[in-house]
PDB file of N, CA and C in Angstrom:
ATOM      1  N   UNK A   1       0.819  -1.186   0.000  1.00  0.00           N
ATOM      2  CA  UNK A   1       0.000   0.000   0.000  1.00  0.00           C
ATOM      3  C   UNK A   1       0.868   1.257   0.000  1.00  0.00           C
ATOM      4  N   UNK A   2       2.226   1.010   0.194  1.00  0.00           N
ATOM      5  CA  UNK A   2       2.947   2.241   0.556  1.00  0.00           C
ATOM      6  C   UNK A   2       3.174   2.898  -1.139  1.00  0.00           C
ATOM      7  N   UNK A   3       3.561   2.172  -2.032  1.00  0.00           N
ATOM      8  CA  UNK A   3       3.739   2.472  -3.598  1.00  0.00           C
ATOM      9  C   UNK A   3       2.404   3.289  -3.642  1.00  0.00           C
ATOM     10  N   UNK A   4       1.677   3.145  -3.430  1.00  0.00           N
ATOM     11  CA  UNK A   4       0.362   4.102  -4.008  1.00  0.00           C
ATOM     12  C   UNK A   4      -0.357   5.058  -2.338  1.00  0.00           C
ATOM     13  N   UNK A   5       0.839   4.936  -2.003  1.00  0.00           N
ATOM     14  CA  UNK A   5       0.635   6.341  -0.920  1.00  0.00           C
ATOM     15  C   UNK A   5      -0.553   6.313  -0.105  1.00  0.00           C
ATOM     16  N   UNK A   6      -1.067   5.029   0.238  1.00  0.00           N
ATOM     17  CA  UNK A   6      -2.075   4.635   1.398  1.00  0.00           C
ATOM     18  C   UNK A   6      -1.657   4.293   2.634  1.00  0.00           C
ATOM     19  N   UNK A   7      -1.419   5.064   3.331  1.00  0.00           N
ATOM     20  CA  UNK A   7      -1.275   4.291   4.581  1.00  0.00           C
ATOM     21  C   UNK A   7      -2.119   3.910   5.537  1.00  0.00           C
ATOM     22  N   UNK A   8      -3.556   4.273   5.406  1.00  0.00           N
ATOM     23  CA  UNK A   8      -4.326   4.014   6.613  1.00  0.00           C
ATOM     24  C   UNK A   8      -5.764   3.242   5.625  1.00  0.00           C
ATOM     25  N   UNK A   9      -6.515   2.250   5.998  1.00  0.00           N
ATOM     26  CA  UNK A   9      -7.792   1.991   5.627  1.00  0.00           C
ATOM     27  C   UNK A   9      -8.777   1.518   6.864  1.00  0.00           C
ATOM     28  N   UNK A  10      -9.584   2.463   7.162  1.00  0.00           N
ATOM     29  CA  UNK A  10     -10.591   1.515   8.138  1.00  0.00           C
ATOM     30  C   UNK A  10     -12.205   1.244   7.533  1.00  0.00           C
ATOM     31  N   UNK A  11     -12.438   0.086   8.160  1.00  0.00           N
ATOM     32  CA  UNK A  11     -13.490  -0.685   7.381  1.00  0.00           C
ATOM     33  C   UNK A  11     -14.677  -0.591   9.169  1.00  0.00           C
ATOM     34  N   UNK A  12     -15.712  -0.627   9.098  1.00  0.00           N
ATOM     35  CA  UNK A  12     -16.754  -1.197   9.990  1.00  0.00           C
ATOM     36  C   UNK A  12     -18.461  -1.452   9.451  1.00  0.00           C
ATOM     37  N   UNK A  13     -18.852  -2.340  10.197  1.00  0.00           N
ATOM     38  CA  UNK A  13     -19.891  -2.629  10.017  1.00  0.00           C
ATOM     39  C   UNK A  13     -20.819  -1.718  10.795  1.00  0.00           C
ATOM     40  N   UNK A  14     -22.276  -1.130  10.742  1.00  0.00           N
ATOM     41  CA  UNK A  14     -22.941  -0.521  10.911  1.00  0.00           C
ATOM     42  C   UNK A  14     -24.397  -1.617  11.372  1.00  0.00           C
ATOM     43  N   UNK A  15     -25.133  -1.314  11.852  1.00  0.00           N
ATOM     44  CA  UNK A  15     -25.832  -1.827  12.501  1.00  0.00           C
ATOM     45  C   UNK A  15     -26.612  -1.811  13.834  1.00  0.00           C
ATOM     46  N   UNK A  16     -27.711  -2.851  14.509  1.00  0.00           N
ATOM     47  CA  UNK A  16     -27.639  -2.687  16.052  1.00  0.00           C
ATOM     48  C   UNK A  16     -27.267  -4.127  16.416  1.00  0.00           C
ATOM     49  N   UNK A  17     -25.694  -4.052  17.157  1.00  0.00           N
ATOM     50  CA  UNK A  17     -25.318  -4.972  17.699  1.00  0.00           C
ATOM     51  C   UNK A  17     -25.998  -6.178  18.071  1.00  0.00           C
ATOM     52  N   UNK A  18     -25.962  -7.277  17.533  1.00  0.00           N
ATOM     53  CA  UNK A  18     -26.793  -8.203  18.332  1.00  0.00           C
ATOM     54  C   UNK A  18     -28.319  -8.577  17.558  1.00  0.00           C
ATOM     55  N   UNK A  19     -28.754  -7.624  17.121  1.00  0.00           N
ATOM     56  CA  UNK A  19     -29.883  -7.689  16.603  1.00  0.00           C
ATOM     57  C   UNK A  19     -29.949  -7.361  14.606  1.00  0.00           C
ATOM     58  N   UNK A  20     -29.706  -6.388  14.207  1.00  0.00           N
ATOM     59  CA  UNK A  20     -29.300  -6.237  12.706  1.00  0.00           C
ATOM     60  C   UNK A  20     -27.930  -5.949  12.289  1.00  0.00           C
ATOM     61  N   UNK A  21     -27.263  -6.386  11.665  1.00  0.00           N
ATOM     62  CA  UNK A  21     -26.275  -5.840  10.573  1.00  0.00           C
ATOM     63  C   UNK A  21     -26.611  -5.702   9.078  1.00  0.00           C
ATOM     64  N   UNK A  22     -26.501  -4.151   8.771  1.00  0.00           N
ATOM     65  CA  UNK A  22     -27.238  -4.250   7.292  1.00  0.00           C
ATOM     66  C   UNK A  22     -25.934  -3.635   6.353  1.00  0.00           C
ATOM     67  N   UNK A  23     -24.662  -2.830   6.816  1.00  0.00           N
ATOM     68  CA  UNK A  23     -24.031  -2.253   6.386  1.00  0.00           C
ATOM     69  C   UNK A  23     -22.762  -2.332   6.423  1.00  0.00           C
ATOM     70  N   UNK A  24     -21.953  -2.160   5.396  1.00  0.00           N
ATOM     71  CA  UNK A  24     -20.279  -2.658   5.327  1.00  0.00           C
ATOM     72  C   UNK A  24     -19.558  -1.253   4.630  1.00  0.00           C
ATOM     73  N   UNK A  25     -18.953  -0.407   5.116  1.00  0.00           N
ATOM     74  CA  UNK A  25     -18.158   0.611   4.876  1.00  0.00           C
ATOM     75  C   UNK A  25     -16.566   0.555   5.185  1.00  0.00           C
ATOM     76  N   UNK A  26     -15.660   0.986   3.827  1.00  0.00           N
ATOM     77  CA  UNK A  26     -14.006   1.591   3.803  1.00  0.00           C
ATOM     78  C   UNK A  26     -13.857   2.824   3.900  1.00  0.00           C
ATOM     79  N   UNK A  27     -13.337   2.977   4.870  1.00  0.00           N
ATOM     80  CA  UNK A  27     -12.565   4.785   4.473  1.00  0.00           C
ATOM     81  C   UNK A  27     -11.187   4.652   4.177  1.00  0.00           C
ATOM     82  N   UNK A  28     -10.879   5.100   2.391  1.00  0.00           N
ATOM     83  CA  UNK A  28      -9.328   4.946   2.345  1.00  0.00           C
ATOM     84  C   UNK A  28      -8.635   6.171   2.130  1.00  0.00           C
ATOM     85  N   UNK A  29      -7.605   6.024   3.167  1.00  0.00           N
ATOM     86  CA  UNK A  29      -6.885   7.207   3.026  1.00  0.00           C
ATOM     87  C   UNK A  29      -5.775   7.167   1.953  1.00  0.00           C
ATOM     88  N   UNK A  30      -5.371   8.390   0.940  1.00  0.00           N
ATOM     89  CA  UNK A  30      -4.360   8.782   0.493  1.00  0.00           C
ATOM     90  C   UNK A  30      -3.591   9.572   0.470  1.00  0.00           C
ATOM     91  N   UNK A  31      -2.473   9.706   1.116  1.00  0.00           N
ATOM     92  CA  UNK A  31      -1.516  11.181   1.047  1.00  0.00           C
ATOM     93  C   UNK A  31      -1.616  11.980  -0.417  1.00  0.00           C
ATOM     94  N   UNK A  32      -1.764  13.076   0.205  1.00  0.00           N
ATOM     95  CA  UNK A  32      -1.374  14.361  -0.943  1.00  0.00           C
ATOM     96  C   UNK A  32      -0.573  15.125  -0.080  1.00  0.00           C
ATOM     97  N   UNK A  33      -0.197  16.084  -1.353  1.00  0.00           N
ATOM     98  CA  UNK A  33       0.593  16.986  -1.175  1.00  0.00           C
ATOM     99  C   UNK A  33       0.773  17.945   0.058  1.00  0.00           C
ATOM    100  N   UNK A  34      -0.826  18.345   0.385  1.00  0.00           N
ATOM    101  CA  UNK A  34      -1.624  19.215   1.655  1.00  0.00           C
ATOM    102  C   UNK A  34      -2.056  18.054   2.834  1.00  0.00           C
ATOM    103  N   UNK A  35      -1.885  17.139   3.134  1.00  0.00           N
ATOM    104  CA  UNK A  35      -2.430  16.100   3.292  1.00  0.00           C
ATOM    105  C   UNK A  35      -3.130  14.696   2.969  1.00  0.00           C
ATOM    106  N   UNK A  36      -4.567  14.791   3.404  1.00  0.00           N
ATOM    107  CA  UNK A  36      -4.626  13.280   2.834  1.00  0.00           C
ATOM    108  C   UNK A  36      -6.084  13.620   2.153  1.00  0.00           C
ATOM    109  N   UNK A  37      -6.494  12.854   1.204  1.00  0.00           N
ATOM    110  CA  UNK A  37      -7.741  12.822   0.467  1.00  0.00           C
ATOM    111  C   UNK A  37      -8.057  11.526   1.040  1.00  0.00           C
ATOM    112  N   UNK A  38      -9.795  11.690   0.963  1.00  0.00           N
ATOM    113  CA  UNK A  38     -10.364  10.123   1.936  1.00  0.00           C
ATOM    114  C   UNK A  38     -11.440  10.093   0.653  1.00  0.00           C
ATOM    115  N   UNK A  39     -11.547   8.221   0.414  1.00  0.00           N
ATOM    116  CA  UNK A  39     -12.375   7.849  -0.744  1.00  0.00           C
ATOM    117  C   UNK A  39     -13.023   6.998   0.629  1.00  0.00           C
ATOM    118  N   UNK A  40     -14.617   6.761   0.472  1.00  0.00           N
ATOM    119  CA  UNK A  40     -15.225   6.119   0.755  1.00  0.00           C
ATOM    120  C   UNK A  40     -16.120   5.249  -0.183  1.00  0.00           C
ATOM    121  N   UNK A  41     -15.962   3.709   0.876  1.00  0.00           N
ATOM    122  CA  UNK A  41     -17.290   3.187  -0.299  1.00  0.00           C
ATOM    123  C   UNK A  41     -17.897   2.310   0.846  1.00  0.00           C
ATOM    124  N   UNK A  42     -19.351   2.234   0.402  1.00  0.00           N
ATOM    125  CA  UNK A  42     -20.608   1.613   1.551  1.00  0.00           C
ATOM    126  C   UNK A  42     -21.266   0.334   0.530  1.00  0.00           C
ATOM    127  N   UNK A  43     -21.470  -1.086   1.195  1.00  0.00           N
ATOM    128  CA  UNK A  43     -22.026  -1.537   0.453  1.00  0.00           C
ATOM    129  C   UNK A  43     -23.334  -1.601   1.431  1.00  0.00           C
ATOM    130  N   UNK A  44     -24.378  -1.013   0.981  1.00  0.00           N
ATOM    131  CA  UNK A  44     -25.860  -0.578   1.996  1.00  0.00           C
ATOM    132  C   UNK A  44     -26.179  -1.815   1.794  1.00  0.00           C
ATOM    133  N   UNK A  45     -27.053  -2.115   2.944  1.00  0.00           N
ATOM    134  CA  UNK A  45     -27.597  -3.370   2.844  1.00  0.00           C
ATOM    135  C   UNK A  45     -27.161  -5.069   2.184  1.00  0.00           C
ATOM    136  N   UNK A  46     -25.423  -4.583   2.598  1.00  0.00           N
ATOM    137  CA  UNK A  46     -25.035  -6.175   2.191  1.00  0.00           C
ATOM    138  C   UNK A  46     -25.083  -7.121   3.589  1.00  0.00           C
ATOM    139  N   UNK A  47     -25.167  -6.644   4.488  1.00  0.00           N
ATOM    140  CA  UNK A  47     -25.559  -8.034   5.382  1.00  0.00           C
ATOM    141  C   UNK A  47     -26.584  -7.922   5.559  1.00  0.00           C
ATOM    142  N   UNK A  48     -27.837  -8.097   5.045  1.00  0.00           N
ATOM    143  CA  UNK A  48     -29.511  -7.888   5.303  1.00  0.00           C
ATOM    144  C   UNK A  48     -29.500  -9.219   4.900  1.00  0.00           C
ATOM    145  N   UNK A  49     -30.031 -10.232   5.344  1.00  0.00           N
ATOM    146  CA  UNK A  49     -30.818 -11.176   5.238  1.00  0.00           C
ATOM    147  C   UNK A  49     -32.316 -11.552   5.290  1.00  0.00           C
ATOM    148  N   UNK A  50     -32.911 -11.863   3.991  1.00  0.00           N
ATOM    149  CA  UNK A  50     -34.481 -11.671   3.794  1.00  0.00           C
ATOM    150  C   UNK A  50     -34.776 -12.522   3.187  1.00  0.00           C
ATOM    151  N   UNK A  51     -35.697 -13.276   2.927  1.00  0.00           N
ATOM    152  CA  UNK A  51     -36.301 -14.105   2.072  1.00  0.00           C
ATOM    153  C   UNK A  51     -36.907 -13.694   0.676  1.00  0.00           C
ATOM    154  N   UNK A  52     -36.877 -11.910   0.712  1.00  0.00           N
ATOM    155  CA  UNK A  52     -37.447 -11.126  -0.606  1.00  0.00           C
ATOM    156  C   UNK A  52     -36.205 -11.513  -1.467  1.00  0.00           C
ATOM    157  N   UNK A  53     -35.363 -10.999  -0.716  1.00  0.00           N
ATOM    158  CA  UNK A  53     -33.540 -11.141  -1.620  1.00  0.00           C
ATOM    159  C   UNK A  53     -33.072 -12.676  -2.146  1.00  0.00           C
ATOM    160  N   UNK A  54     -33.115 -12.659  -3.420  1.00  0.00           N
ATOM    161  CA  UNK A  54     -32.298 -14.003  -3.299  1.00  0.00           C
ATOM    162  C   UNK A  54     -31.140 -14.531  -3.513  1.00  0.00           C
ATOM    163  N   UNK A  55     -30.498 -15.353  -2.983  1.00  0.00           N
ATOM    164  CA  UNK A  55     -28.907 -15.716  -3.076  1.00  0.00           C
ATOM    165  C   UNK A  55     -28.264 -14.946  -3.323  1.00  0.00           C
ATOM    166  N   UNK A  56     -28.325 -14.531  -4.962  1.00  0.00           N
ATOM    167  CA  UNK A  56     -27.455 -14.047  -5.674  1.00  0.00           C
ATOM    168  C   UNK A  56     -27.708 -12.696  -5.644  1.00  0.00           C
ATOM    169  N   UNK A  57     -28.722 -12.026  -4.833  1.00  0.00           N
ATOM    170  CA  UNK A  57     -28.540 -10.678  -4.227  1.00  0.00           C
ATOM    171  C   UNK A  57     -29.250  -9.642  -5.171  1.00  0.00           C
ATOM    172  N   UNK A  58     -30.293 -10.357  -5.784  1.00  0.00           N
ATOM    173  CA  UNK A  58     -31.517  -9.687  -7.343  1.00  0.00           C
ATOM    174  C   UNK A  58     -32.859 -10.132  -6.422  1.00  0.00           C
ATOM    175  N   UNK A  59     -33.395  -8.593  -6.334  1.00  0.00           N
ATOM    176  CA  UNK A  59     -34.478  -9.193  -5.859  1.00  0.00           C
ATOM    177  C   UNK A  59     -35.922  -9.511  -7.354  1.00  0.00           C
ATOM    178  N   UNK A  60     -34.982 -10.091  -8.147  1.00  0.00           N
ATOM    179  CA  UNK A  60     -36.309 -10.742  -9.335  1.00  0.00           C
ATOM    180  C   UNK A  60     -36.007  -9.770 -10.648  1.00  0.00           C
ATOM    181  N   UNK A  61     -35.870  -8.435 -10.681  1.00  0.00           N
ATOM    182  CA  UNK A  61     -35.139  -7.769 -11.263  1.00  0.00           C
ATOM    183  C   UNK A  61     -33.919  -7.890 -12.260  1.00  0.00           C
ATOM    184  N   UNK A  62     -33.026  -8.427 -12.952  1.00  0.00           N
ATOM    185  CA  UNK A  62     -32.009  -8.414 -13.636  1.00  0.00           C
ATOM    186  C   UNK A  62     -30.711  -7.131 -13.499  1.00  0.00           C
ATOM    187  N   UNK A  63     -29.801  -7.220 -13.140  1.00  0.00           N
ATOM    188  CA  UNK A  63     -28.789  -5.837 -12.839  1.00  0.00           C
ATOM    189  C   UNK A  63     -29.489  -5.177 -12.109  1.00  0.00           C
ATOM    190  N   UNK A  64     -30.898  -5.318 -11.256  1.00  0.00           N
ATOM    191  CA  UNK A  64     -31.062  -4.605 -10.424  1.00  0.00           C
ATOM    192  C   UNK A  64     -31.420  -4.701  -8.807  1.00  0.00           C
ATOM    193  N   UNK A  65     -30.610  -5.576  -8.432  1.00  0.00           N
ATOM    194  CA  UNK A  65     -30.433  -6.625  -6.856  1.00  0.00           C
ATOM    195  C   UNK A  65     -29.908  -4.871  -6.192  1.00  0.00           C
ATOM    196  N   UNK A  66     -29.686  -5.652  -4.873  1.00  0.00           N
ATOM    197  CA  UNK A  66     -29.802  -4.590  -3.514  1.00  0.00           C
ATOM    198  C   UNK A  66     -28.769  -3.707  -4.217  1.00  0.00           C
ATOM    199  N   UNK A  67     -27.583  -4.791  -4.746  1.00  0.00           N
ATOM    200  CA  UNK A  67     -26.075  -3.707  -5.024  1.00  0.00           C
ATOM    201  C   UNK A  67     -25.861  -3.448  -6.158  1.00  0.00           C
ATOM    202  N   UNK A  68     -26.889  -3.916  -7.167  1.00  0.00           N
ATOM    203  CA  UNK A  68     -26.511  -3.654  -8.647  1.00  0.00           C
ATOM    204  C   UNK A  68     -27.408  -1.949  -8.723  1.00  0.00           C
ATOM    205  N   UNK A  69     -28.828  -1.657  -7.981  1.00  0.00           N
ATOM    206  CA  UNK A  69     -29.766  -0.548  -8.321  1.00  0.00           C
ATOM    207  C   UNK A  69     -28.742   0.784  -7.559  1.00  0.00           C
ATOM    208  N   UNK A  70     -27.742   0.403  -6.558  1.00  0.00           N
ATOM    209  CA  UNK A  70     -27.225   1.082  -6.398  1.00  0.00           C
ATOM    210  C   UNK A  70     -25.762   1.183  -6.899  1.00  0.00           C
ATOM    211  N   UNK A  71     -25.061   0.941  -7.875  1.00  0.00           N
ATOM    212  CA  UNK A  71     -23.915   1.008  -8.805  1.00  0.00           C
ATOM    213  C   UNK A  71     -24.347   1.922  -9.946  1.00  0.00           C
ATOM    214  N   UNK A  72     -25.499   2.111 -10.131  1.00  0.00           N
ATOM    215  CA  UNK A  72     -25.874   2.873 -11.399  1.00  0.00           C
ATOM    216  C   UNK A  72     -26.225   4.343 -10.868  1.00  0.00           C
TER     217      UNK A  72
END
């Protein structure tokens, strides 16, 4: 990570402890010049477990499952 000037990434899950986890977030840091620029990415609702959702994460839809309606 050091070649491409990252030194820090933190990741956590979001949720209520114990009872739901619906959310998976990175914050990656990159040095600049002034400091650091931060890229984030969230995958919403990738630990939701439902019987609407299936397996493969389309709820019936085609390219448009929990994480595909939100990529576009």
């Amino acid at each position: 990570m050091k070649e491409n000037r990252i030194p820090l990434i933190v990741c956590s899950r979001v949720g209520l402890k114990g009872l739901v986890m619906h959310t998976e977030m990175a914050h990656i840091f990159r040095q600049a010049k002034d400091g650091f620029f931060m890229f984030s990415r969230f995958w919403l609702g990738e630990r939701l477990k439902s019987g609407i959702i299936k397996k493969d994460g389309h709820d019936g839809i085609p390219g448009q499952g929990f994480g595909g309606a939100l990529l576009h």
